[in-house]
C-alpha atoms as a PDB file:
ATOM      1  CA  UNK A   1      -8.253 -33.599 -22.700  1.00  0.00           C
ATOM      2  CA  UNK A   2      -8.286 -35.262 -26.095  1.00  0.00           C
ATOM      3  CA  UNK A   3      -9.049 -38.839 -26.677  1.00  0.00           C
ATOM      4  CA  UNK A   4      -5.882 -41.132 -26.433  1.00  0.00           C
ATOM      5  CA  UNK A   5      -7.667 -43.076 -29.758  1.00  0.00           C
ATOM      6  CA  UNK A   6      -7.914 -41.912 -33.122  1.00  0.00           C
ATOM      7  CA  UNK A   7     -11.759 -41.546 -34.510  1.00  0.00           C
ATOM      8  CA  UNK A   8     -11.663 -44.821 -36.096  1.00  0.00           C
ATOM      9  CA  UNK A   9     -10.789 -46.947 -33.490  1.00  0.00           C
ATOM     10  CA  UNK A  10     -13.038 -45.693 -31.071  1.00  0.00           C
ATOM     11  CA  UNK A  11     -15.429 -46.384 -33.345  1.00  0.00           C
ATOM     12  CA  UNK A  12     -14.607 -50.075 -33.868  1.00  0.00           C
ATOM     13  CA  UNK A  13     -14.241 -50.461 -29.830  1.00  0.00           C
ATOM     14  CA  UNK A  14     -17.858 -48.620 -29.508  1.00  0.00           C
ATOM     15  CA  UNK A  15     -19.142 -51.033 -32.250  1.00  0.00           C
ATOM     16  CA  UNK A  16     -17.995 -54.001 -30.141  1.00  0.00           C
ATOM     17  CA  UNK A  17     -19.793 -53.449 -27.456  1.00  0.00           C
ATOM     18  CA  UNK A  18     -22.444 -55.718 -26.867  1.00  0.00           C
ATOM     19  CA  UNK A  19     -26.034 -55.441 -24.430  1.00  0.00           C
ATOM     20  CA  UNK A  20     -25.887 -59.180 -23.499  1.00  0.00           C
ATOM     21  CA  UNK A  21     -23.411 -62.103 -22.863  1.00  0.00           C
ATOM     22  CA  UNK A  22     -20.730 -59.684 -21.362  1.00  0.00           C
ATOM     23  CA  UNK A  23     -17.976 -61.018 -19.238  1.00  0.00           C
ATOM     24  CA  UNK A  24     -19.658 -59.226 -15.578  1.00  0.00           C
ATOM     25  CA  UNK A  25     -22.684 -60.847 -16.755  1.00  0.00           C
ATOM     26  CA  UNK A  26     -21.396 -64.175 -17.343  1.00  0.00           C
ATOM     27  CA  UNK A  27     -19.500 -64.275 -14.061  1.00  0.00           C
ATOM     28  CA  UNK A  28     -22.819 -63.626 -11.952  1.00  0.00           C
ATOM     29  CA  UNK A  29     -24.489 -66.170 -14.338  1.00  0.00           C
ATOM     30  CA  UNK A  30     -21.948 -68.983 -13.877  1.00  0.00           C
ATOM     31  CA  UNK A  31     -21.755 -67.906  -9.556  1.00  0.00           C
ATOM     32  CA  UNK A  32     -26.079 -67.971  -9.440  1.00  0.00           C
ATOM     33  CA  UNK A  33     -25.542 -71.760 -11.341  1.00  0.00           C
ATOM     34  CA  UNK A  34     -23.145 -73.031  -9.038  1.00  0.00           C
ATOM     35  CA  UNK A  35     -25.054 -72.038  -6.406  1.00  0.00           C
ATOM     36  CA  UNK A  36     -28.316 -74.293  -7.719  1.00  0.00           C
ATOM     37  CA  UNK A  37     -30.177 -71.663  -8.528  1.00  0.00           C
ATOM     38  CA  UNK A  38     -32.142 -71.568 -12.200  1.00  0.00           C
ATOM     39  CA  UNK A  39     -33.104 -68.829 -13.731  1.00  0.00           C
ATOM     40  CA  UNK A  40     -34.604 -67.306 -17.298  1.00  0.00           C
ATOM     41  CA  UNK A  41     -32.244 -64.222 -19.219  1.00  0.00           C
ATOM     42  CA  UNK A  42     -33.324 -61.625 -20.725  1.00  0.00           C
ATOM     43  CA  UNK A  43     -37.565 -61.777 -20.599  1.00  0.00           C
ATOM     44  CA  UNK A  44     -38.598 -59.397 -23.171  1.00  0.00           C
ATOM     45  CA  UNK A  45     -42.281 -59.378 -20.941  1.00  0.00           C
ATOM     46  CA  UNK A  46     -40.667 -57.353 -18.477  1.00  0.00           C
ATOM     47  CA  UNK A  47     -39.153 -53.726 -18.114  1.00  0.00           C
ATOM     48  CA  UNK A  48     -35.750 -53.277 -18.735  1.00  0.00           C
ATOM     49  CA  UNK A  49     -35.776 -57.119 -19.684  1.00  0.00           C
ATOM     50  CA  UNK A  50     -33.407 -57.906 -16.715  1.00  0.00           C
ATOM     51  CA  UNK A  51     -30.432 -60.125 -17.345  1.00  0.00           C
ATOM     52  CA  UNK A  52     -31.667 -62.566 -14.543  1.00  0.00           C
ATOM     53  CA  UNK A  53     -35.294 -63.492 -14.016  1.00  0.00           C
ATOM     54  CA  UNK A  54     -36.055 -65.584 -11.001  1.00  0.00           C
ATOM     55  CA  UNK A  55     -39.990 -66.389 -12.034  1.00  0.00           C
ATOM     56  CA  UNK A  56     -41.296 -68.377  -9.492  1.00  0.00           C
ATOM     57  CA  UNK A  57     -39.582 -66.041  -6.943  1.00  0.00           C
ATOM     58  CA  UNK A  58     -40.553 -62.913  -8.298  1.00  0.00           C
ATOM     59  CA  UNK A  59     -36.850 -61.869  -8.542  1.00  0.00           C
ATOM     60  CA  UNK A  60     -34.455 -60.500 -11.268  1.00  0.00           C
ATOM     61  CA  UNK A  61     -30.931 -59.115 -11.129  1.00  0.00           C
ATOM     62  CA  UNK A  62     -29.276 -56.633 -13.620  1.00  0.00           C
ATOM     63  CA  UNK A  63     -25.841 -56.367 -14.021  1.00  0.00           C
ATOM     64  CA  UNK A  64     -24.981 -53.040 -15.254  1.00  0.00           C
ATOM     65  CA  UNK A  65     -21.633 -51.696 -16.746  1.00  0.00           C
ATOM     66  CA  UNK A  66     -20.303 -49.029 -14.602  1.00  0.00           C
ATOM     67  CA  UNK A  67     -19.977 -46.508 -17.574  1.00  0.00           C
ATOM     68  CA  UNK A  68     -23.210 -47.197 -19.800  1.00  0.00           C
ATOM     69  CA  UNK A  69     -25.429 -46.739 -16.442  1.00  0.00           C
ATOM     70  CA  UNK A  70     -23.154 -44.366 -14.597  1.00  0.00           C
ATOM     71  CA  UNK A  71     -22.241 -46.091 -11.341  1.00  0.00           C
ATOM     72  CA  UNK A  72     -21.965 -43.126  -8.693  1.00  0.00           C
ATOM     73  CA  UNK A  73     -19.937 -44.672  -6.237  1.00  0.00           C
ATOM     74  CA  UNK A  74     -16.898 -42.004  -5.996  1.00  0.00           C
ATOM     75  CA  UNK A  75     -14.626 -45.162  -5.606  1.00  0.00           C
ATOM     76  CA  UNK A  76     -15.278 -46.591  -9.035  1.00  0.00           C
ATOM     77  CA  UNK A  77     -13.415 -44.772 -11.833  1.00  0.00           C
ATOM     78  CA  UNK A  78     -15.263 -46.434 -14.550  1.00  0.00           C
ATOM     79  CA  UNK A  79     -18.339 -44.476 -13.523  1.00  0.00           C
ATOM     80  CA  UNK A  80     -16.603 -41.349 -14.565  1.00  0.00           C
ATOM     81  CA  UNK A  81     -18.177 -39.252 -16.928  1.00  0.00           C
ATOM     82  CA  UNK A  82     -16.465 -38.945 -20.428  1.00  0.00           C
ATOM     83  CA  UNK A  83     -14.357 -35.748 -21.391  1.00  0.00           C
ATOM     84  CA  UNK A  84     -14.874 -35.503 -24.922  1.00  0.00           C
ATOM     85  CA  UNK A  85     -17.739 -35.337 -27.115  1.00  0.00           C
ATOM     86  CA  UNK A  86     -19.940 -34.504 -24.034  1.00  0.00           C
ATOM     87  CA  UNK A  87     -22.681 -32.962 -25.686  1.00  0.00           C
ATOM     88  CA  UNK A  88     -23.433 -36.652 -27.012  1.00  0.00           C
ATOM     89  CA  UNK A  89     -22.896 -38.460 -23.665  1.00  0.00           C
ATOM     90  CA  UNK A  90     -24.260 -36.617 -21.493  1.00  0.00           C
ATOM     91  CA  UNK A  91     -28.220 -37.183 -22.906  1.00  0.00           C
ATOM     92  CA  UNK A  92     -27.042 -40.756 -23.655  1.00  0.00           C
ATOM     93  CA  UNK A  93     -25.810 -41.547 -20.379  1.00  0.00           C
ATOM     94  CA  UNK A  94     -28.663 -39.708 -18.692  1.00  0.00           C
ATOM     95  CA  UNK A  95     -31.220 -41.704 -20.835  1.00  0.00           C
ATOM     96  CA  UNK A  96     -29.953 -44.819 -19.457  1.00  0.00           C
ATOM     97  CA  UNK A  97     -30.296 -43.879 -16.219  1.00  0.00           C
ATOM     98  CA  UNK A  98     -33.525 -42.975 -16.193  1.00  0.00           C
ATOM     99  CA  UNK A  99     -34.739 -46.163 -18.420  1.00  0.00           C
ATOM    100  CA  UNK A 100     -33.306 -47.893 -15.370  1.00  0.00           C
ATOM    101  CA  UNK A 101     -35.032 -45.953 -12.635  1.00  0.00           C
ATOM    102  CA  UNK A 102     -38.275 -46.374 -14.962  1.00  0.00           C
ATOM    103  CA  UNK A 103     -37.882 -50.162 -15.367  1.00  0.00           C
ATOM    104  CA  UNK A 104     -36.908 -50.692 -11.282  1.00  0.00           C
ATOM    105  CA  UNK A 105     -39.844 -48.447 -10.339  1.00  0.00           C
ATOM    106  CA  UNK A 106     -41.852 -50.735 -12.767  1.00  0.00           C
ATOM    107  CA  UNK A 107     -41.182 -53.944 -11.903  1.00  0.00           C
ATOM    108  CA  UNK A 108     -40.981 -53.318  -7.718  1.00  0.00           C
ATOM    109  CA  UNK A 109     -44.864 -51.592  -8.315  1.00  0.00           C
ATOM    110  CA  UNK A 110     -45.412 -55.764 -10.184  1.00  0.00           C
ATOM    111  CA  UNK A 111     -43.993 -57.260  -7.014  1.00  0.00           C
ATOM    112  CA  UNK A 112     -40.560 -57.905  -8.108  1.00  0.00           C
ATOM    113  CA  UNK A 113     -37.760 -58.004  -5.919  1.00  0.00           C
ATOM    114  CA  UNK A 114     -34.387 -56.051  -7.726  1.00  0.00           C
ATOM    115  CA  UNK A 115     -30.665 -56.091  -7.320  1.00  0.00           C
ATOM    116  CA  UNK A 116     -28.568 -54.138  -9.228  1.00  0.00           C
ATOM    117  CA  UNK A 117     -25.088 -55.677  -9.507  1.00  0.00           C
ATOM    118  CA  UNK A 118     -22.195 -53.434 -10.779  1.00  0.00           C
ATOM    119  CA  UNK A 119     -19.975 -54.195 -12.707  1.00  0.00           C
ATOM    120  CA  UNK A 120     -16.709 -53.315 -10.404  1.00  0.00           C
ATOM    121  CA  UNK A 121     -18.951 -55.348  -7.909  1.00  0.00           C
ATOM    122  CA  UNK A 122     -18.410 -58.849  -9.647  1.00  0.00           C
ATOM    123  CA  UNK A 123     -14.489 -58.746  -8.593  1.00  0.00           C
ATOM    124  CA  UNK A 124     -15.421 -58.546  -5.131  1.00  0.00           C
ATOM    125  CA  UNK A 125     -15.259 -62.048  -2.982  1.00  0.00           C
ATOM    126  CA  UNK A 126     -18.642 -60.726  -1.028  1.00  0.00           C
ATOM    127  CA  UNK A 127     -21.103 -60.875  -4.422  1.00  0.00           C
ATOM    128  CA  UNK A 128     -21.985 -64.723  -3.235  1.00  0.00           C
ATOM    129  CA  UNK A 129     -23.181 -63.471  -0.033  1.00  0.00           C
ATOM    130  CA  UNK A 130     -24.914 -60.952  -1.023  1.00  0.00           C
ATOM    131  CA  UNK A 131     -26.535 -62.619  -4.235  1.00  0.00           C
ATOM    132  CA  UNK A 132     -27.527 -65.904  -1.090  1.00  0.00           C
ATOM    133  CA  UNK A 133     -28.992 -63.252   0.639  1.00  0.00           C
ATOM    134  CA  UNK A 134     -31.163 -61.769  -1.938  1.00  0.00           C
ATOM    135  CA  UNK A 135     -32.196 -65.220  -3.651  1.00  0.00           C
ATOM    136  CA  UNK A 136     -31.971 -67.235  -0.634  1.00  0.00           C
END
């Protein structure tokens, strides 16, 4: 199957993605807010600099995109790996995953509690329970 976009503009799109601020990230910062809790972004001290640091807690959350870091539940389709130009994504894709293994790994063997939030995950009404359970 060919891509649906010519060369160009899957270029721009690929150009505007962005590593912080992204709209699944924002919605898990604004929920963690209402719910009182504060919290540091982004701590360049710490593996994988998670997008949520909890400090006095020992606690951080990431909030990965379901492509970029290759979310293998079978019922998200945006975990799908691409169709074209695989002999690019493949190593990319699998070089992400591992950076996150390495950087979990890391910062449980520090003491840190982790929760990986996906991105299909911030739609779903059960994310405040499960983000109270895991700061609470």
């Amino acid at each position: 199957m060919t891509d649906k976009l010519t060369p160009e503009h899957r270029s721009r799109n690929m150009a505007a993605i962005r590593s912080k601020d992204m709209k699944p990230e924002m919605q898990v910062r604004s929920l963690v807010r209402r719910m009182g809790y504060r919290y540091r972004l982004h701590r360049k001290d710490l593996p994988g600099k998670p997008d949520l640091v909890f400090g006095p807690h020992r606690k951080v959350i990431f909030v990965h995109g379901c492509y970029w870091h290759q979310h293998s539940d079978p019922a998200c389709l945006d975990g799908r790996l691409p169709k074209s130009n695989q002999a690019y994504w493949l190593p990319k894709l699998e070089k992400n995953i591992a950076r996150d293994e390495a950087a979990i790994q890391h910062l449980e063997a520090d003491g840190w509690a982790v929760l990986v939030i996906w991105e299909c995950e911030t739609k779903d009404e059960a994310l405040a329970g499960r983000l109270r359970d895991f700061l609470g």
